[in-house]
Protein backbone atom coordinates (compact mmCIF):
# COMPACT_ATOMS: atom_id res chain seq x y z
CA UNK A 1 119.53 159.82 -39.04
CA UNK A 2 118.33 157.75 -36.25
CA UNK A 3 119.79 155.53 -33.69
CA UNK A 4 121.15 152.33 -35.04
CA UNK A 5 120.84 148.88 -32.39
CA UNK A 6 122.86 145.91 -32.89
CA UNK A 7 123.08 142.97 -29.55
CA UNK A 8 126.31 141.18 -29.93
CA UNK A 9 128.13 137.77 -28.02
CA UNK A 10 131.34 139.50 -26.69
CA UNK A 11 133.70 137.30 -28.85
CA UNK A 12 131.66 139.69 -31.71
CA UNK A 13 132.65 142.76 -30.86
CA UNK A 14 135.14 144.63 -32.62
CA UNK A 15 138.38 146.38 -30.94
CA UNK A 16 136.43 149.70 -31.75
CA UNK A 17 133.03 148.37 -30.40
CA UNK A 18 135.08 147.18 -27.22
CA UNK A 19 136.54 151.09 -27.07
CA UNK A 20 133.70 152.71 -27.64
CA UNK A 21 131.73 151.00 -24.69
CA UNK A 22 134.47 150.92 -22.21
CA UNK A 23 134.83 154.64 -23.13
CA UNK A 24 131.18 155.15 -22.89
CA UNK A 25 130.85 153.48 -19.60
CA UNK A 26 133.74 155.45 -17.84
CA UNK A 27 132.76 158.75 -18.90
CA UNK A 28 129.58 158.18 -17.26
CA UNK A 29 130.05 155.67 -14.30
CA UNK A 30 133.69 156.99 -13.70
CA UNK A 31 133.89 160.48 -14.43
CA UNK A 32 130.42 161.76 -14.30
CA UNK A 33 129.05 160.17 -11.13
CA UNK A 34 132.37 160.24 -9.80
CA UNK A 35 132.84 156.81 -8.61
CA UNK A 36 136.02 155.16 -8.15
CA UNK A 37 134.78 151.21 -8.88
CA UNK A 38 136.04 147.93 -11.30
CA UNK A 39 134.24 148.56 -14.22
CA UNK A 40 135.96 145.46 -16.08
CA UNK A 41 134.52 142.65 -13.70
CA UNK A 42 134.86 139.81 -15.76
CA UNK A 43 130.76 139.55 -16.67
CA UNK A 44 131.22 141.27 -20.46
CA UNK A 45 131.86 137.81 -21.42
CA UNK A 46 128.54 136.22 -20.42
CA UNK A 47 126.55 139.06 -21.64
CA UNK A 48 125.21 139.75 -24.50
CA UNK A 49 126.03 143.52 -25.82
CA UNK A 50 122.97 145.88 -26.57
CA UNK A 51 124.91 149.13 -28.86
CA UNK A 52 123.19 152.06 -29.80
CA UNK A 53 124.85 153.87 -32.20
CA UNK A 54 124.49 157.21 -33.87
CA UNK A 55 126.54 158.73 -36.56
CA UNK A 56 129.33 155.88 -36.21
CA UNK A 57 129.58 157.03 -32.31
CA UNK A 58 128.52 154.40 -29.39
CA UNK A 59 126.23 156.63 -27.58
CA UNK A 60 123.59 154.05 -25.80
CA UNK A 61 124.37 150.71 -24.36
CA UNK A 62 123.64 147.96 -21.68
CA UNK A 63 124.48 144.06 -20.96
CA UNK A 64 121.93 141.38 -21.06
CA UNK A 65 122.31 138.47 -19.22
CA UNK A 66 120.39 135.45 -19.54
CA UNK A 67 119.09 133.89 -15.95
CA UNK A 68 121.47 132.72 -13.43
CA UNK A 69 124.59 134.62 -15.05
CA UNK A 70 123.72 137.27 -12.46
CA UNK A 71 120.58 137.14 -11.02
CA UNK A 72 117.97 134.47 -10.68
CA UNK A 73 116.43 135.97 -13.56
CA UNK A 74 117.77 136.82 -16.44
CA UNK A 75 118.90 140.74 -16.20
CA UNK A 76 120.05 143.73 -17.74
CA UNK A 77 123.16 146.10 -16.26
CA UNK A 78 125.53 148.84 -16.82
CA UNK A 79 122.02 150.95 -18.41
CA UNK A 80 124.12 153.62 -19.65
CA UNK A 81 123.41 156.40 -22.62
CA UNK A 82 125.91 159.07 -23.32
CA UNK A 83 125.61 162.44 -21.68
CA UNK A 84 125.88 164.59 -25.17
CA UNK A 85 122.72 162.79 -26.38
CA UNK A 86 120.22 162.66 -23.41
CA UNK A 87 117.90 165.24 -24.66
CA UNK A 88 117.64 162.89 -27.45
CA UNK A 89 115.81 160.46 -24.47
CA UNK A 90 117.62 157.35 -26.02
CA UNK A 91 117.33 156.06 -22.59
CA UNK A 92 113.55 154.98 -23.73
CA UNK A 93 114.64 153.31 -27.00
CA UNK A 94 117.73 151.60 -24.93
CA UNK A 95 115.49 149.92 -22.35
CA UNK A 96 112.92 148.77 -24.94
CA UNK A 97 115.68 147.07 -26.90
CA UNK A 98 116.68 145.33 -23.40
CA UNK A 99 113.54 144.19 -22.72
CA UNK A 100 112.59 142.56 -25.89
CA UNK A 101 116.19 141.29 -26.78
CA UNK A 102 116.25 139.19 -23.26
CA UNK A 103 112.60 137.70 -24.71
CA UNK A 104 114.16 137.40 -28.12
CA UNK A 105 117.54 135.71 -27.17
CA UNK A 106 116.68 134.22 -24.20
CA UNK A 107 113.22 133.65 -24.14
CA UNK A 108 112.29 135.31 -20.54
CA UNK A 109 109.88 137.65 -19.97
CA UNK A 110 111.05 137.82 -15.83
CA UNK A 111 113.73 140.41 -15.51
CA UNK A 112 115.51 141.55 -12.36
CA UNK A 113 117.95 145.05 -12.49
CA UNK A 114 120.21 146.77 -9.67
CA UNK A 115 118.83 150.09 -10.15
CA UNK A 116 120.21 153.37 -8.90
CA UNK A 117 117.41 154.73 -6.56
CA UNK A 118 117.42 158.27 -8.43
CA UNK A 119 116.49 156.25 -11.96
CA UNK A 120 113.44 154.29 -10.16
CA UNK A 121 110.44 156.11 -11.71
CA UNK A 122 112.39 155.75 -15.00
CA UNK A 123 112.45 151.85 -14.46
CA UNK A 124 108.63 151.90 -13.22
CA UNK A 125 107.89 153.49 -16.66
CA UNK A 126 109.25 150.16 -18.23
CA UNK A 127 107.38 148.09 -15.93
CA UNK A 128 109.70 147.37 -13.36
CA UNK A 129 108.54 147.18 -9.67
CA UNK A 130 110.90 147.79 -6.53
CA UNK A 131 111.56 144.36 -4.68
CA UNK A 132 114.03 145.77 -2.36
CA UNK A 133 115.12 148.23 0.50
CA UNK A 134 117.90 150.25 -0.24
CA UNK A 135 121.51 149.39 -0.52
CA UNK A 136 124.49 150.83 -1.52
CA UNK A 137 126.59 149.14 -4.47
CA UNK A 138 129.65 151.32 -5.00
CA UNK A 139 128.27 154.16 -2.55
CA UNK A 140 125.55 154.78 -4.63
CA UNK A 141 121.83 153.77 -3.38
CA UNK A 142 120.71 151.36 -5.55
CA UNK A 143 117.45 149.30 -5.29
CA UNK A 144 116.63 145.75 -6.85
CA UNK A 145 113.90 145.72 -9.14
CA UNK A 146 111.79 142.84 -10.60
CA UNK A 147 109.66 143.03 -14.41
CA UNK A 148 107.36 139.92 -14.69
């Protein structure tokens, strides 16, 4: 069985969907890089919601945002894939979805990302260049990238 994708308007998502990414999303930006920030910062309701979904289970996911709901540009955040299923390399799949639902429901091609430094060569493999020193976004280096 392979990863299902679905991109959803938050008014779409179900209770469970809702669950399963807020659960998602702790486990890994919480609990598993231990870091004590407000997940629930009012953007989920500009985004649009890119699921990945594998045996009825929310394992991959980001938010898409179209330009000027958080950068310039329009943007993709909170890059996450469940720890279980990273041998899988979902990660791949999940940022290739991104990239081509921004150009699909937004139209852009131009796409800027707060990266954590550690993930940069992952984001270079997508086409994403570094347009930024360092700087630290809830104690963890993170770098601004651009795609054109």
């Amino acid at each position: 069985m392979a990863i299902q994708w679905k991109i959803k308007p938050f008014k779409a998502l179900s209770a469970e969907e809702i669950y399963g990414v807020l659960q998602l999303r702790s486990k890994v930006f919480v609990v598993e890089q231990n870091c004590v920030y407000q997940d629930i910062d009012g953007k989920d309701r500009k985004a649009l919601h890119l699921i990945g979904e594998y045996e009825g289970k929310i394992v991959a996911y980001a938010r898409l945002f179209k330009s000027g709901d958080y950068f310039a540009e329009a943007s993709v955040g909170r890059v996450v894939t469940d720890p279980d299923y990273r041998a899988k390399k979902w990660g791949h799949e999940l940022m290739r979805q991104a990239i081509s639902g921004i150009g699909d429901h937004f139209g852009d091609t131009k796409i800027t990302i707060s990266a954590q430094q550690y993930l940069q060569k992952f984001y270079e493999s997508h086409g994403f260049v570094q347009t930024s020193e360092m700087y630290l976004e809830d104690d963890i280096p993170h770098i601004e990238m651009k795609k054109e």
